[in-house]
C-alpha atoms as a PDB file:
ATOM      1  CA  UNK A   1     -97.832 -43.436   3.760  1.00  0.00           C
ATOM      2  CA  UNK A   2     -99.243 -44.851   0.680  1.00  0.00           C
ATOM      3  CA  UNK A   3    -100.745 -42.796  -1.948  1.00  0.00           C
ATOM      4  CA  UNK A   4    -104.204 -44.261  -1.848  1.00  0.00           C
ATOM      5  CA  UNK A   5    -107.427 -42.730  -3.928  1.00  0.00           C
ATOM      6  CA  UNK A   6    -105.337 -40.445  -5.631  1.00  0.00           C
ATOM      7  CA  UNK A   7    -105.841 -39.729  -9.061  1.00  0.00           C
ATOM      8  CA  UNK A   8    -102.682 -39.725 -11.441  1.00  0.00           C
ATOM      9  CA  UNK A   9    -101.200 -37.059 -13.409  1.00  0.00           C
ATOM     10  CA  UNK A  10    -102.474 -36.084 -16.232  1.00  0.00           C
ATOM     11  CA  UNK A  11     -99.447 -34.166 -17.620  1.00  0.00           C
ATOM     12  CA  UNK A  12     -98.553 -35.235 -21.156  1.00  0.00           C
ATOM     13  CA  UNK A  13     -95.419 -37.769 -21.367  1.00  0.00           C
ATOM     14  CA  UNK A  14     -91.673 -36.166 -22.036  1.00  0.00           C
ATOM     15  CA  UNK A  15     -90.201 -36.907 -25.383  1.00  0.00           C
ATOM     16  CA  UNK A  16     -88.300 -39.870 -25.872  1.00  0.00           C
ATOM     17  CA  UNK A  17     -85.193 -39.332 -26.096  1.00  0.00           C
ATOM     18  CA  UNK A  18     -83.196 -41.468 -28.861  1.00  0.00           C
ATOM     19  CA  UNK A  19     -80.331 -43.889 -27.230  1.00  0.00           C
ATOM     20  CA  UNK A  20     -78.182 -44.729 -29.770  1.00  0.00           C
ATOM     21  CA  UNK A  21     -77.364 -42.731 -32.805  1.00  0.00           C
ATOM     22  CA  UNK A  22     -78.416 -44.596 -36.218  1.00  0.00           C
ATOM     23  CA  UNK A  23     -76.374 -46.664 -38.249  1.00  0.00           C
ATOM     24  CA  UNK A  24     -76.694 -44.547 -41.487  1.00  0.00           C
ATOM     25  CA  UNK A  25     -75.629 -41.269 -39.463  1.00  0.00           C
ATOM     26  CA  UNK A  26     -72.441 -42.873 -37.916  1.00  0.00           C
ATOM     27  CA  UNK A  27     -71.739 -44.319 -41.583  1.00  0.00           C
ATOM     28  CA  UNK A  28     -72.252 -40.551 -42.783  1.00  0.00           C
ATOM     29  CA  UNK A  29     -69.987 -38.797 -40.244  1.00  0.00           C
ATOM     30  CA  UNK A  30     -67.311 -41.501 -40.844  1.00  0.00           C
ATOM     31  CA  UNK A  31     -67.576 -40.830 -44.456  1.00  0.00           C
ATOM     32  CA  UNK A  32     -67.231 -36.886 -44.259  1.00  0.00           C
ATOM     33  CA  UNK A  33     -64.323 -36.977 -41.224  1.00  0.00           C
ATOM     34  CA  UNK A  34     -62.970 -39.173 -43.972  1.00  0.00           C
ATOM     35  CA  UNK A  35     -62.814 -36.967 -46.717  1.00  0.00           C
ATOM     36  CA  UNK A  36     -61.700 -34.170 -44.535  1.00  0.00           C
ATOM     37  CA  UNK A  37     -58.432 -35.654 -43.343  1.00  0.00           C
ATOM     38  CA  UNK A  38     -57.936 -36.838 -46.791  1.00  0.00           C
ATOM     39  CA  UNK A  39     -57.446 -32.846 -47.879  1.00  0.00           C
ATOM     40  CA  UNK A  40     -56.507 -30.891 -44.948  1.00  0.00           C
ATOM     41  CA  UNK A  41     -53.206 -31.945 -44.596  1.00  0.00           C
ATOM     42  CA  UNK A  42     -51.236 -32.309 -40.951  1.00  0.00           C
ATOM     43  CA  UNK A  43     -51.699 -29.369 -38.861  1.00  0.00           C
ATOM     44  CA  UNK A  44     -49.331 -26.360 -38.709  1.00  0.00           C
ATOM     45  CA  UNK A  45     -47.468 -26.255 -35.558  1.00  0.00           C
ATOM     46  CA  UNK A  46     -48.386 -23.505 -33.058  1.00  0.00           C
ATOM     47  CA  UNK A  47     -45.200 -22.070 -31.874  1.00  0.00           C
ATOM     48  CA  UNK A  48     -41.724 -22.755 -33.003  1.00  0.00           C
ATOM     49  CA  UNK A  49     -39.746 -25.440 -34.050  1.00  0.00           C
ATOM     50  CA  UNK A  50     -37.352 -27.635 -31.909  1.00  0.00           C
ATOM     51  CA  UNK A  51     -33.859 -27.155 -32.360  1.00  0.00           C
ATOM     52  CA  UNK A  52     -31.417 -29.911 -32.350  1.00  0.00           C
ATOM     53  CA  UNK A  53     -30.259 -28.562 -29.094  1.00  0.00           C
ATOM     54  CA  UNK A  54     -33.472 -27.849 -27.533  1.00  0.00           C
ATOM     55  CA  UNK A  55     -34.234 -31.660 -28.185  1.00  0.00           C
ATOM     56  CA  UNK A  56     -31.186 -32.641 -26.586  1.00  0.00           C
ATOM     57  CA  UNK A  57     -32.156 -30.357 -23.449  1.00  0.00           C
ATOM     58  CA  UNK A  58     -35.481 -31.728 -22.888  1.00  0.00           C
ATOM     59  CA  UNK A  59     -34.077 -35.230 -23.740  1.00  0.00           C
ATOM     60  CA  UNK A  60     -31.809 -34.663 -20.808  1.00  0.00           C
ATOM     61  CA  UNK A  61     -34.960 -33.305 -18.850  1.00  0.00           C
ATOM     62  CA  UNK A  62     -36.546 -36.690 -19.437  1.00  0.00           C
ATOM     63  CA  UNK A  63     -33.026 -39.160 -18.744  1.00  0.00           C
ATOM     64  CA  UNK A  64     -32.528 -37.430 -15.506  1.00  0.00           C
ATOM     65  CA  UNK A  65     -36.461 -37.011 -14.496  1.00  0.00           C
ATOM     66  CA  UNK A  66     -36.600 -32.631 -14.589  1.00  0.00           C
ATOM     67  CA  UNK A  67     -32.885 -32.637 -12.485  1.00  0.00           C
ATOM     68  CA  UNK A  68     -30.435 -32.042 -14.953  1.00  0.00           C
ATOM     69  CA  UNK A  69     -27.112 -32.176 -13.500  1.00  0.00           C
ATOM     70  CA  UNK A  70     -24.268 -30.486 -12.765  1.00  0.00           C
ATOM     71  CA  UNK A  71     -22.600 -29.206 -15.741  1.00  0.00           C
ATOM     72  CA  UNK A  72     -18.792 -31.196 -15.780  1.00  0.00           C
ATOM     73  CA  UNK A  73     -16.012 -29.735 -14.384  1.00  0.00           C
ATOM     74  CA  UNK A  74     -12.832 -28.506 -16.016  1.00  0.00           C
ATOM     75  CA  UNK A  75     -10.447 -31.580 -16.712  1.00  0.00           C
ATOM     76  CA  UNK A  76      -8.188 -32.031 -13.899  1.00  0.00           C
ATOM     77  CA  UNK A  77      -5.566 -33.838 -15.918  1.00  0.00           C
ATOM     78  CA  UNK A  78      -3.906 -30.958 -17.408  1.00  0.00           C
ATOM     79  CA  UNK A  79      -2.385 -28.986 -14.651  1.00  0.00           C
ATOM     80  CA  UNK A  80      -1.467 -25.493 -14.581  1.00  0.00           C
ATOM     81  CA  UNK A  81       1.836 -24.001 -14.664  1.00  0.00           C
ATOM     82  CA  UNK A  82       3.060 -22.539 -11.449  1.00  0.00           C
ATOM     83  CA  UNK A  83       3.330 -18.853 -11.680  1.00  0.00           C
ATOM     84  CA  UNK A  84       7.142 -17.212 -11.390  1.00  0.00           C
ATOM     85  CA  UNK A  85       8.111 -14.994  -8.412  1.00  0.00           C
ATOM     86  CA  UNK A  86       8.448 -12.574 -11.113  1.00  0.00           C
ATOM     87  CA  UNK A  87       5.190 -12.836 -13.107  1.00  0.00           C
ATOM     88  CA  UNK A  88       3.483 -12.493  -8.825  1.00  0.00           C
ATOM     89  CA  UNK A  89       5.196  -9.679  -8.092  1.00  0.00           C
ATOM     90  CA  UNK A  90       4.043  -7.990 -11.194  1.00  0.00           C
ATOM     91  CA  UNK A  91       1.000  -8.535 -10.785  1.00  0.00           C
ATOM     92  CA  UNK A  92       1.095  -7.094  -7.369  1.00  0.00           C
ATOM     93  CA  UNK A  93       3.210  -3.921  -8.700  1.00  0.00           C
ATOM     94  CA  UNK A  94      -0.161  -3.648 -11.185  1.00  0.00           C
ATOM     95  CA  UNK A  95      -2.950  -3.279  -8.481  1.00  0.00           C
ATOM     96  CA  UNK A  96      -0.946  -1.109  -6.726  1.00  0.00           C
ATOM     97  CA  UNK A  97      -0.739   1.169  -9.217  1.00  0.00           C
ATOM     98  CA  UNK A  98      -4.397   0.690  -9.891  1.00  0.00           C
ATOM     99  CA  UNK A  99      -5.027   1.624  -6.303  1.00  0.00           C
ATOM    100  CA  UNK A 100      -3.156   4.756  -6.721  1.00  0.00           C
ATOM    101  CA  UNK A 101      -4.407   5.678  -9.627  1.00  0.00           C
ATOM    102  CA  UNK A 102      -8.018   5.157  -8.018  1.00  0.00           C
ATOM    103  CA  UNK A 103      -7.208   7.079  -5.198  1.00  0.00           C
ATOM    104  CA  UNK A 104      -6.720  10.342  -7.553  1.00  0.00           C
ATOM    105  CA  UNK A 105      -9.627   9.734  -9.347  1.00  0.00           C
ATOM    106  CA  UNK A 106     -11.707   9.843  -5.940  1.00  0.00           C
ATOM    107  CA  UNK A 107      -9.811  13.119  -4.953  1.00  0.00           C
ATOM    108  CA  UNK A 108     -10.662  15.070  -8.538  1.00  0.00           C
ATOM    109  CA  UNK A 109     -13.904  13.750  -7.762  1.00  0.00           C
ATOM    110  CA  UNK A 110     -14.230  15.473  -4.465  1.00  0.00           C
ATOM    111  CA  UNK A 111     -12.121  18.523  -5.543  1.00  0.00           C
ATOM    112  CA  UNK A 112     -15.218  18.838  -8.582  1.00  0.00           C
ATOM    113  CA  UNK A 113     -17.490  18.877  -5.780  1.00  0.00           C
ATOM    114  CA  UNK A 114     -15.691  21.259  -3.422  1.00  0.00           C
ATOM    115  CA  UNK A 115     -15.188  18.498  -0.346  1.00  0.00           C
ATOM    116  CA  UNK A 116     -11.334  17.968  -1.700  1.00  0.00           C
ATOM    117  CA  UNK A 117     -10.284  19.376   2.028  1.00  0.00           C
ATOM    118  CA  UNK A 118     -11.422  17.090   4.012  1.00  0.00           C
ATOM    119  CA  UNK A 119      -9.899  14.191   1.941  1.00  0.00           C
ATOM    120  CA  UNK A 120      -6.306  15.676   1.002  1.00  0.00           C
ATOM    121  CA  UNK A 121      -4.778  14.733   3.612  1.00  0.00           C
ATOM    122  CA  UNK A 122      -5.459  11.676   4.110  1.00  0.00           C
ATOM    123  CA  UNK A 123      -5.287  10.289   0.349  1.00  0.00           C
ATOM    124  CA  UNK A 124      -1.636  11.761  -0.161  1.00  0.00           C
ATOM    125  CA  UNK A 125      -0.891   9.465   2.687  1.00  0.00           C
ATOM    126  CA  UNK A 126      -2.133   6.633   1.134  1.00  0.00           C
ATOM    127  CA  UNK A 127      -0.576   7.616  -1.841  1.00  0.00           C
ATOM    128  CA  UNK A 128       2.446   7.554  -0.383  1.00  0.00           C
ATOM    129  CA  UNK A 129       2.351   4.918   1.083  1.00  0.00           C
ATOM    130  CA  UNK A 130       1.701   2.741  -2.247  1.00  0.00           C
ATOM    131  CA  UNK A 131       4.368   4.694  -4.002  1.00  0.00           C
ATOM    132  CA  UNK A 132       6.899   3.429  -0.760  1.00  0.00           C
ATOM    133  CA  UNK A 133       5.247  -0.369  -1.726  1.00  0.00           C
ATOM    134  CA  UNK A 134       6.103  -0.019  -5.454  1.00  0.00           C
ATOM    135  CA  UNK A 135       9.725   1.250  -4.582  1.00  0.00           C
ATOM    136  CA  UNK A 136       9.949  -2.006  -2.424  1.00  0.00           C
ATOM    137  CA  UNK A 137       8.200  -4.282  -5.453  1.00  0.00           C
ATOM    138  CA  UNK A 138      10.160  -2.716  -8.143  1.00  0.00           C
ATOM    139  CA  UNK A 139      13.798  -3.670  -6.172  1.00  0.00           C
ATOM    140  CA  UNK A 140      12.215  -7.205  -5.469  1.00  0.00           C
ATOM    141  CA  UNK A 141      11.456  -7.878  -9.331  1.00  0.00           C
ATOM    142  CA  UNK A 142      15.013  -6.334 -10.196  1.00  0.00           C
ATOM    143  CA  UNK A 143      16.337  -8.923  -7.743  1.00  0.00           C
ATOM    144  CA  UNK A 144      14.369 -11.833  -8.868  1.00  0.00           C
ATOM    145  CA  UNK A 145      15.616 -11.384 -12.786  1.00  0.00           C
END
């Protein structure tokens, strides 16, 4: 409906409000910003420094788009030398010796905590059962020299 026979608004009008910034301000602004980078200097960095090999990392991170890739395997070229019946077998005669050896640590454990009973037994067994297998390893290695 049309606003007929109504009387307008006396309010006062708003402000106007300035669209463009004058020529002698921009000139002014241009002229301090101006004389402020002339003496400041670049800025100081924030953290640390890059590292030659942090550059190469994130150079990497940019070649292969965040994925860097598996790191290269040992050269395949160079083979190893095969291992002598005698340099196996002493290896072999080593862990079992370690196993003994670990074997009386766990029963001076138990026999510190008063439970050596129930284990005895059954860890002299296995003892002597390794000491049989480095009786058997020991006339192997004699043979094998």
């Amino acid at each position: 409906m049309p606003r007929v026979g109504r009387p307008r608004s006396t309010a006062p009008a708003a402000p106007a409000i300035p669209a463009r910034k004058p020529l002698e301000q921009i000139r002014l602004e241009m002229e301090t910003d101006a004389e402020l980078n002339r003496t400041a200097g670049p800025p100081l960095p924030s953290g640390p420094l890059l590292d030659e090999r942090e550059k190469q990392r994130c150079a990497s991170l940019m070649e292969f788009r965040g994925r860097l890739p598996a790191p290269p395997r040992a050269p395949a070229g160079a083979p190893r030398q095969p291992r002598t019946e005698v340099e196996v077998l002493e290896e072999m005669f080593d862990r079992v010796v370690a196993e003994i050896d670990e074997r009386k640590r766990f029963l001076e454990e138990m026999s510190g905590r008063g439970r050596d009973k129930e284990f005895r037994a059954m860890m002299q067994g296995e003892i002597a059962d390794r000491v049989r297998e480095l009786d058997r390893l020991d006339r192997l290695i004699k043979t094998a020299v």
